[in-house]
PDB file of N, CA and C in Angstrom:
ATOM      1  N   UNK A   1     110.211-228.909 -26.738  1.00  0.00           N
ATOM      2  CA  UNK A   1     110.010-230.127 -27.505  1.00  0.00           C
ATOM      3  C   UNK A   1     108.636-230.099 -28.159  1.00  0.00           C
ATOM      4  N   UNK A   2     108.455-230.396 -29.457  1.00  0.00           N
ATOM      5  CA  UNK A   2     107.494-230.405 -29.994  1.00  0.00           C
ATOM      6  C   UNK A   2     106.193-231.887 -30.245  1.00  0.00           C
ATOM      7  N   UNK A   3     105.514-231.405 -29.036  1.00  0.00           N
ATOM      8  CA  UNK A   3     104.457-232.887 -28.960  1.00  0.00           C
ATOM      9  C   UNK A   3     104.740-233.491 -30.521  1.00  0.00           C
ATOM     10  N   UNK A   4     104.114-234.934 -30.517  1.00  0.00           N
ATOM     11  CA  UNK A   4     103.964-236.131 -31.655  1.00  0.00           C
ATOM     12  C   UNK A   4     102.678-235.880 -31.993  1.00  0.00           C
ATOM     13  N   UNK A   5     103.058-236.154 -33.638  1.00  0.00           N
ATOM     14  CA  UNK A   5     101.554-235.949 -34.084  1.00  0.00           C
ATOM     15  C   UNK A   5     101.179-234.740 -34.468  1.00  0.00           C
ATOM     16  N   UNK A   6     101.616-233.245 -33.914  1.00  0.00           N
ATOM     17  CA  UNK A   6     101.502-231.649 -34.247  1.00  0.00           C
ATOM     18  C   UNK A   6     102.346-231.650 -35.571  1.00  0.00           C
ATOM     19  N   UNK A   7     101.798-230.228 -35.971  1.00  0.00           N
ATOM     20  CA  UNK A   7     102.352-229.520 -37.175  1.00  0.00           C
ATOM     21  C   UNK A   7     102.529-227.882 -37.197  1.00  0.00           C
ATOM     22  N   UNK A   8     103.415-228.030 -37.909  1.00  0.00           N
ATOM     23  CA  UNK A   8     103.700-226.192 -36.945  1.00  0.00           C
ATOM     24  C   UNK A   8     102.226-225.761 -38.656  1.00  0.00           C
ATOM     25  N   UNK A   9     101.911-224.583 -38.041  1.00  0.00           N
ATOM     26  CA  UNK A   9     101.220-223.717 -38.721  1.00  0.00           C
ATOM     27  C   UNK A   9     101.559-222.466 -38.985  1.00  0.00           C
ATOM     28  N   UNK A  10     102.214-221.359 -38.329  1.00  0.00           N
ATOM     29  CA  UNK A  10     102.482-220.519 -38.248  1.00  0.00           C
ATOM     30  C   UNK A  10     103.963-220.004 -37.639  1.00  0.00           C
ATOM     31  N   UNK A  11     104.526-219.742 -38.392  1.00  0.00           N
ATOM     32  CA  UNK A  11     106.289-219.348 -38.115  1.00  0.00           C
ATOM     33  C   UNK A  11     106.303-217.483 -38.158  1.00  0.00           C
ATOM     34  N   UNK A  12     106.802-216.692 -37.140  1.00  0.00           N
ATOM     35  CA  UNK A  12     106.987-215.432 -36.957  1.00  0.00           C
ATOM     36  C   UNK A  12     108.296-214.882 -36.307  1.00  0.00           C
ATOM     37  N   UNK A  13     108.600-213.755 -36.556  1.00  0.00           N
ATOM     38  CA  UNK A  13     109.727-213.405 -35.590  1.00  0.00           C
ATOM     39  C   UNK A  13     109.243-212.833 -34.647  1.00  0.00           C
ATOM     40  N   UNK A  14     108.261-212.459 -34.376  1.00  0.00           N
ATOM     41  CA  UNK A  14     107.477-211.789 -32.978  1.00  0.00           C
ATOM     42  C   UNK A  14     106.564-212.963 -32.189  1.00  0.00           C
ATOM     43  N   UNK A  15     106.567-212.745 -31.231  1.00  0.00           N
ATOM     44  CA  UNK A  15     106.573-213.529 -30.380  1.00  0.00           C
ATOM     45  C   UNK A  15     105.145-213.049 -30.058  1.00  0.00           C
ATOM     46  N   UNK A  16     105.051-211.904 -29.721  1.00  0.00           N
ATOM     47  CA  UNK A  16     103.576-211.775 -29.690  1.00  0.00           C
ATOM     48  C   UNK A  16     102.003-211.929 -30.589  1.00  0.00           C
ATOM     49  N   UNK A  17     103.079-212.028 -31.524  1.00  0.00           N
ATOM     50  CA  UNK A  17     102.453-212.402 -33.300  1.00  0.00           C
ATOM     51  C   UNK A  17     101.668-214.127 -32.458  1.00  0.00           C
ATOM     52  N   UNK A  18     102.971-214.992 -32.613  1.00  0.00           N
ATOM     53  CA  UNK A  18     102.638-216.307 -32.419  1.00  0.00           C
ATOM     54  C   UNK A  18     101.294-216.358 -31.308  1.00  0.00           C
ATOM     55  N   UNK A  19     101.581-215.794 -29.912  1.00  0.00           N
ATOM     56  CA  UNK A  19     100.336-215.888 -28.685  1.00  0.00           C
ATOM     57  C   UNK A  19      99.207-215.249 -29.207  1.00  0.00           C
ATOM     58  N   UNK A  20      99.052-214.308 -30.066  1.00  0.00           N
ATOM     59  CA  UNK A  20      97.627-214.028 -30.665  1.00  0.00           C
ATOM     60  C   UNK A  20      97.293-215.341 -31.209  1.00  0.00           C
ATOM     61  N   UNK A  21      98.229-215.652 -32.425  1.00  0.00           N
ATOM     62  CA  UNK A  21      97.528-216.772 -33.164  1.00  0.00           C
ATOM     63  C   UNK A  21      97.432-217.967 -32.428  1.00  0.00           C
ATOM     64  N   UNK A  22      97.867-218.312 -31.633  1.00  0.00           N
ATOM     65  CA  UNK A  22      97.708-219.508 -30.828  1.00  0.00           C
ATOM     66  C   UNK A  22      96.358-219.346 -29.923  1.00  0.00           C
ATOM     67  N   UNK A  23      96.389-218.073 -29.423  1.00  0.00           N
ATOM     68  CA  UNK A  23      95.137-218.303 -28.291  1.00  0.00           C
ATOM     69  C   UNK A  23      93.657-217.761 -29.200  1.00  0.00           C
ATOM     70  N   UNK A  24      94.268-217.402 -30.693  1.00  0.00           N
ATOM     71  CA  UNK A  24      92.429-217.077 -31.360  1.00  0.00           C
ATOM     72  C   UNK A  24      92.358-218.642 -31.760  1.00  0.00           C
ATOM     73  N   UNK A  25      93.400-219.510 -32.161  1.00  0.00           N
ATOM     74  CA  UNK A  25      93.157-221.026 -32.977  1.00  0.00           C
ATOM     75  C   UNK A  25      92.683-221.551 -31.095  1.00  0.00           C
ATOM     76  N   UNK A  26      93.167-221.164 -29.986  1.00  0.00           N
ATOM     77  CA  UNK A  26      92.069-221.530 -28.571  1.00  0.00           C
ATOM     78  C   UNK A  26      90.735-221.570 -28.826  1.00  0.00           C
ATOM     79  N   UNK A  27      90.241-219.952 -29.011  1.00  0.00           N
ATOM     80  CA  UNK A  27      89.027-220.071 -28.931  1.00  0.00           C
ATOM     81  C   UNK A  27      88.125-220.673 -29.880  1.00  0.00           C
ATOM     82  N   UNK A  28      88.650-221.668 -31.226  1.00  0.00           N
ATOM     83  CA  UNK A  28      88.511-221.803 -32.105  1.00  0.00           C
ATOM     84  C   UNK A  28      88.294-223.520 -31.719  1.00  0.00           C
ATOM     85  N   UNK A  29      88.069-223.336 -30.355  1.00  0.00           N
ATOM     86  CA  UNK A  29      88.267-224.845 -29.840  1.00  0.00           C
ATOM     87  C   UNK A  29      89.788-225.981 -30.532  1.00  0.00           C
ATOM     88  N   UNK A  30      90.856-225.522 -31.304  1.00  0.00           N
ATOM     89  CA  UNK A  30      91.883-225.857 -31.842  1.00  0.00           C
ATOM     90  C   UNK A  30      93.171-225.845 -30.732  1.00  0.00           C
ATOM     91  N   UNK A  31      93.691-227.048 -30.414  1.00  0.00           N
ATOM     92  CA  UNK A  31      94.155-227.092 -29.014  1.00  0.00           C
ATOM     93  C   UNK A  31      95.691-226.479 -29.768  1.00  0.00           C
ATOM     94  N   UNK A  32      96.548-225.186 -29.342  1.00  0.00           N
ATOM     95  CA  UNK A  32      97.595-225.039 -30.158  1.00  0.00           C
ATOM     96  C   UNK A  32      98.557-224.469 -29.196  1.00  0.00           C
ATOM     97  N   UNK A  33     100.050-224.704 -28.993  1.00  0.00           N
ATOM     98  CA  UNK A  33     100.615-224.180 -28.796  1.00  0.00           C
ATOM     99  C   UNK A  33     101.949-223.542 -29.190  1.00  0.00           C
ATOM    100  N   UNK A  34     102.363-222.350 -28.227  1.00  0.00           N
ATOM    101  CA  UNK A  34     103.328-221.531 -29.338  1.00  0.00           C
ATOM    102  C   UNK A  34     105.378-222.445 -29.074  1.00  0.00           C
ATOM    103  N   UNK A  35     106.099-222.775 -29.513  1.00  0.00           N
ATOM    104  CA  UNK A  35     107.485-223.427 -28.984  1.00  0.00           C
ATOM    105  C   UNK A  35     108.159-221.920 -29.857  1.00  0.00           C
ATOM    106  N   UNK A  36     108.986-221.268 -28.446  1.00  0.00           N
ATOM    107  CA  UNK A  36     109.708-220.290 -28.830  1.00  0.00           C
ATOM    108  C   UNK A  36     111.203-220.746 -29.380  1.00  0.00           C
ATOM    109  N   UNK A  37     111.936-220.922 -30.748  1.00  0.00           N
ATOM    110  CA  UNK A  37     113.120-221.097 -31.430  1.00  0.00           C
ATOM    111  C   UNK A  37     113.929-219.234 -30.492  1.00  0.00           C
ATOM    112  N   UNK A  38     113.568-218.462 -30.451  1.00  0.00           N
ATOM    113  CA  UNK A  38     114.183-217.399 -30.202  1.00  0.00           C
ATOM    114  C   UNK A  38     115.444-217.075 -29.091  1.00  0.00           C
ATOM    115  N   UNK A  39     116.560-216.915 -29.392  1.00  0.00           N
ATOM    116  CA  UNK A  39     117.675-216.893 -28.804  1.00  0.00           C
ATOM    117  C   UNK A  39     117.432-215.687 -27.380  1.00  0.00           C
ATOM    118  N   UNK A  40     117.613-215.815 -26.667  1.00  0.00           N
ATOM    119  CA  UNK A  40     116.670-215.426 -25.332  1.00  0.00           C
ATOM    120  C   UNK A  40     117.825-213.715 -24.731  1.00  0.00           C
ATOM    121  N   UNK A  41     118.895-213.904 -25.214  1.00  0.00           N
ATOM    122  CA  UNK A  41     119.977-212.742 -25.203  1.00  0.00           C
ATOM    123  C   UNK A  41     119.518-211.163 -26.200  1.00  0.00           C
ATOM    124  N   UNK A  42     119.411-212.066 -27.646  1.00  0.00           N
ATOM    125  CA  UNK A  42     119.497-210.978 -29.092  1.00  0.00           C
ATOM    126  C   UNK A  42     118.215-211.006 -29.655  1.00  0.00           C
ATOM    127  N   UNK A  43     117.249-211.995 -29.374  1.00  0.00           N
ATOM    128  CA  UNK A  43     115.984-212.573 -30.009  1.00  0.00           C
ATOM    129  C   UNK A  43     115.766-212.765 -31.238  1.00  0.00           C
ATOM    130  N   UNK A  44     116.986-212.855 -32.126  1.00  0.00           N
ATOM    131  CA  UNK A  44     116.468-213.396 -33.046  1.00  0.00           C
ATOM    132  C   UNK A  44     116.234-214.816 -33.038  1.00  0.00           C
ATOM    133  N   UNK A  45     115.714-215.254 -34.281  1.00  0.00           N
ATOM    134  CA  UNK A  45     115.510-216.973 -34.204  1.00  0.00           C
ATOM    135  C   UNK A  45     113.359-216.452 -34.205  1.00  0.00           C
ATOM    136  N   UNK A  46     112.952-217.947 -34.329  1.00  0.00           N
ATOM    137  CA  UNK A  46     111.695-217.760 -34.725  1.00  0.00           C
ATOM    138  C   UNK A  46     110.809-218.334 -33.306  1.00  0.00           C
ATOM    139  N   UNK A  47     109.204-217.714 -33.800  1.00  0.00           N
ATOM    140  CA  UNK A  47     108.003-218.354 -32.881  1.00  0.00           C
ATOM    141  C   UNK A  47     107.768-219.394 -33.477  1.00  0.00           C
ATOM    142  N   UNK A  48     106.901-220.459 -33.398  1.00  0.00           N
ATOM    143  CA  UNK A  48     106.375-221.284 -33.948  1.00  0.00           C
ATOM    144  C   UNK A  48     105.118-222.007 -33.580  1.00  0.00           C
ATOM    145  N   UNK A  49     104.150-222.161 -34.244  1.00  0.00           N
ATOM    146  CA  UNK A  49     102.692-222.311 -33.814  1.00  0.00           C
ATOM    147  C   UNK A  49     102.284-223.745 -34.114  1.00  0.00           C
ATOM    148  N   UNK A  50     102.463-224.637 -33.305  1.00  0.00           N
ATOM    149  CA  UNK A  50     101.850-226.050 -33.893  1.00  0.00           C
ATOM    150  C   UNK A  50     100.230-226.695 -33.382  1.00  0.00           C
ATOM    151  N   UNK A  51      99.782-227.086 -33.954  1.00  0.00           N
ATOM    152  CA  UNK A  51      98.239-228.040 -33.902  1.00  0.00           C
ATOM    153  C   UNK A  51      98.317-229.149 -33.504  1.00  0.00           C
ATOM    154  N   UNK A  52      97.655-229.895 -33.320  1.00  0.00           N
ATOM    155  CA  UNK A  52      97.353-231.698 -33.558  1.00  0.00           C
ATOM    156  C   UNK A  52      97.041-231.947 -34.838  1.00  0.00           C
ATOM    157  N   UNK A  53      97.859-232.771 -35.777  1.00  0.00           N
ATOM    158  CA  UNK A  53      98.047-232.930 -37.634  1.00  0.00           C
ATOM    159  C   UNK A  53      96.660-233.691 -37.500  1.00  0.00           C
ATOM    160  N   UNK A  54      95.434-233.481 -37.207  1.00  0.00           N
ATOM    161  CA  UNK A  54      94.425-233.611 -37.327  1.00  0.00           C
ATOM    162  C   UNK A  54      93.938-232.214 -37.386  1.00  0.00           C
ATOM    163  N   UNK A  55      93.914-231.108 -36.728  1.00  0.00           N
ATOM    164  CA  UNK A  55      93.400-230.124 -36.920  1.00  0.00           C
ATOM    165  C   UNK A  55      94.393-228.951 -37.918  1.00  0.00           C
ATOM    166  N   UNK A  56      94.968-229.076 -38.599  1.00  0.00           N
ATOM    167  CA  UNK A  56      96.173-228.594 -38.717  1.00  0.00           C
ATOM    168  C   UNK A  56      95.210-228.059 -40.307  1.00  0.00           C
ATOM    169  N   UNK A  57      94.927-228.725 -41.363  1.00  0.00           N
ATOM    170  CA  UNK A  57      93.842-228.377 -42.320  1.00  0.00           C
ATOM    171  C   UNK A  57      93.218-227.179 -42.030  1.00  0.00           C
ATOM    172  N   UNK A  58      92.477-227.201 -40.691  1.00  0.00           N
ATOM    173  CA  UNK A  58      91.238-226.085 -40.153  1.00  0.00           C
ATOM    174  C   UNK A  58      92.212-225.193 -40.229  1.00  0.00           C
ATOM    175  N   UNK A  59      93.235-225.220 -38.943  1.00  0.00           N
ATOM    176  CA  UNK A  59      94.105-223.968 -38.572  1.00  0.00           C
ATOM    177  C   UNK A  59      94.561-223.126 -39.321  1.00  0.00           C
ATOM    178  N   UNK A  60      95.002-224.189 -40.309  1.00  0.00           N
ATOM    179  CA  UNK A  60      95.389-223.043 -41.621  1.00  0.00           C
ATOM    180  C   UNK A  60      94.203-222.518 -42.593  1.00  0.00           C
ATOM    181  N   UNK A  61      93.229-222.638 -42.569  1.00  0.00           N
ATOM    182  CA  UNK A  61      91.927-222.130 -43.344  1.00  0.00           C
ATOM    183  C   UNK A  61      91.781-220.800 -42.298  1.00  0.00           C
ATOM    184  N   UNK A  62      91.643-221.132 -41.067  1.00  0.00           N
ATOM    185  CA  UNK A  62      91.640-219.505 -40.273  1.00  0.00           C
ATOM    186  C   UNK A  62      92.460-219.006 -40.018  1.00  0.00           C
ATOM    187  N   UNK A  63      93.831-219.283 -40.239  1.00  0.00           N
ATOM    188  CA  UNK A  63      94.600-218.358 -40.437  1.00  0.00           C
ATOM    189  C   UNK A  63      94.986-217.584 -41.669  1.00  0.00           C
ATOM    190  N   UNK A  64      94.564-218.264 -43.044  1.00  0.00           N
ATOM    191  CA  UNK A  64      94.550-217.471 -43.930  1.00  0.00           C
ATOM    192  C   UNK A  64      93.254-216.430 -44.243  1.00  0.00           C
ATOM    193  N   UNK A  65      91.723-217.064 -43.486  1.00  0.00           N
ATOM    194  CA  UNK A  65      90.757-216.038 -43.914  1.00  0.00           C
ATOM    195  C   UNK A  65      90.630-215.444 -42.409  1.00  0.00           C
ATOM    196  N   UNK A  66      90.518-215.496 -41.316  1.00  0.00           N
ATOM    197  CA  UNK A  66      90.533-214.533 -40.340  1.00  0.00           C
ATOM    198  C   UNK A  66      91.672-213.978 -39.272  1.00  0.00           C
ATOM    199  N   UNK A  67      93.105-214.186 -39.776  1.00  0.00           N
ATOM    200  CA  UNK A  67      93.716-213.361 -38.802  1.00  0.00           C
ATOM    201  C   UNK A  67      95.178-213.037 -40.199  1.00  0.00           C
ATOM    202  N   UNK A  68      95.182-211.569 -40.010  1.00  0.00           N
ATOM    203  CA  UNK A  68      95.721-211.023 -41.089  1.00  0.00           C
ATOM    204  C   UNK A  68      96.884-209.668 -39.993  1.00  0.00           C
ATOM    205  N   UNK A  69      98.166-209.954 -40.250  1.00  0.00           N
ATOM    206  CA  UNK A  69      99.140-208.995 -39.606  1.00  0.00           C
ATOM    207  C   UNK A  69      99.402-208.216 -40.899  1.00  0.00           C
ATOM    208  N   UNK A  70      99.906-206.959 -40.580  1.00  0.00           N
ATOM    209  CA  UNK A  70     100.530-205.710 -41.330  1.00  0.00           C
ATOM    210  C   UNK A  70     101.539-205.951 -41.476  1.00  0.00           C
TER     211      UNK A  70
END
């Protein structure tokens, strides 16, 4: 369930993708967590990274200038 008030920031199909970005927007003092959509058998389906829609502005400023996947 996705707390009130959050905003997702970051949508991935890797799962480990999402726990990087969630625990660097941590140390970023940005309280974030990851809600796995992923079908738990085949894994598809998505990660999803939400904020408090107060910090949600920031999150996405460091996720577009300091965390960059291949």
């Amino acid at each position: 369930m996705i707390p009130q008030n959050w905003e997702k920031v970051y949508t991935t199909s890797f799962q480990h993708r999402a726990e990087i970005v969630c625990d660097y927007l941590q140390q970023q003092n940005i309280a974030a967590v990851v809600i796995n959509k992923q079908d738990s058998s085949y894994l598809f389906g998505k990660c999803e990274v939400y904020v408090p829609a107060e910090s949600a502005a920031l999150a996405q400023i460091i996720l577009t200038n300091e965390i960059h996947f291949e």
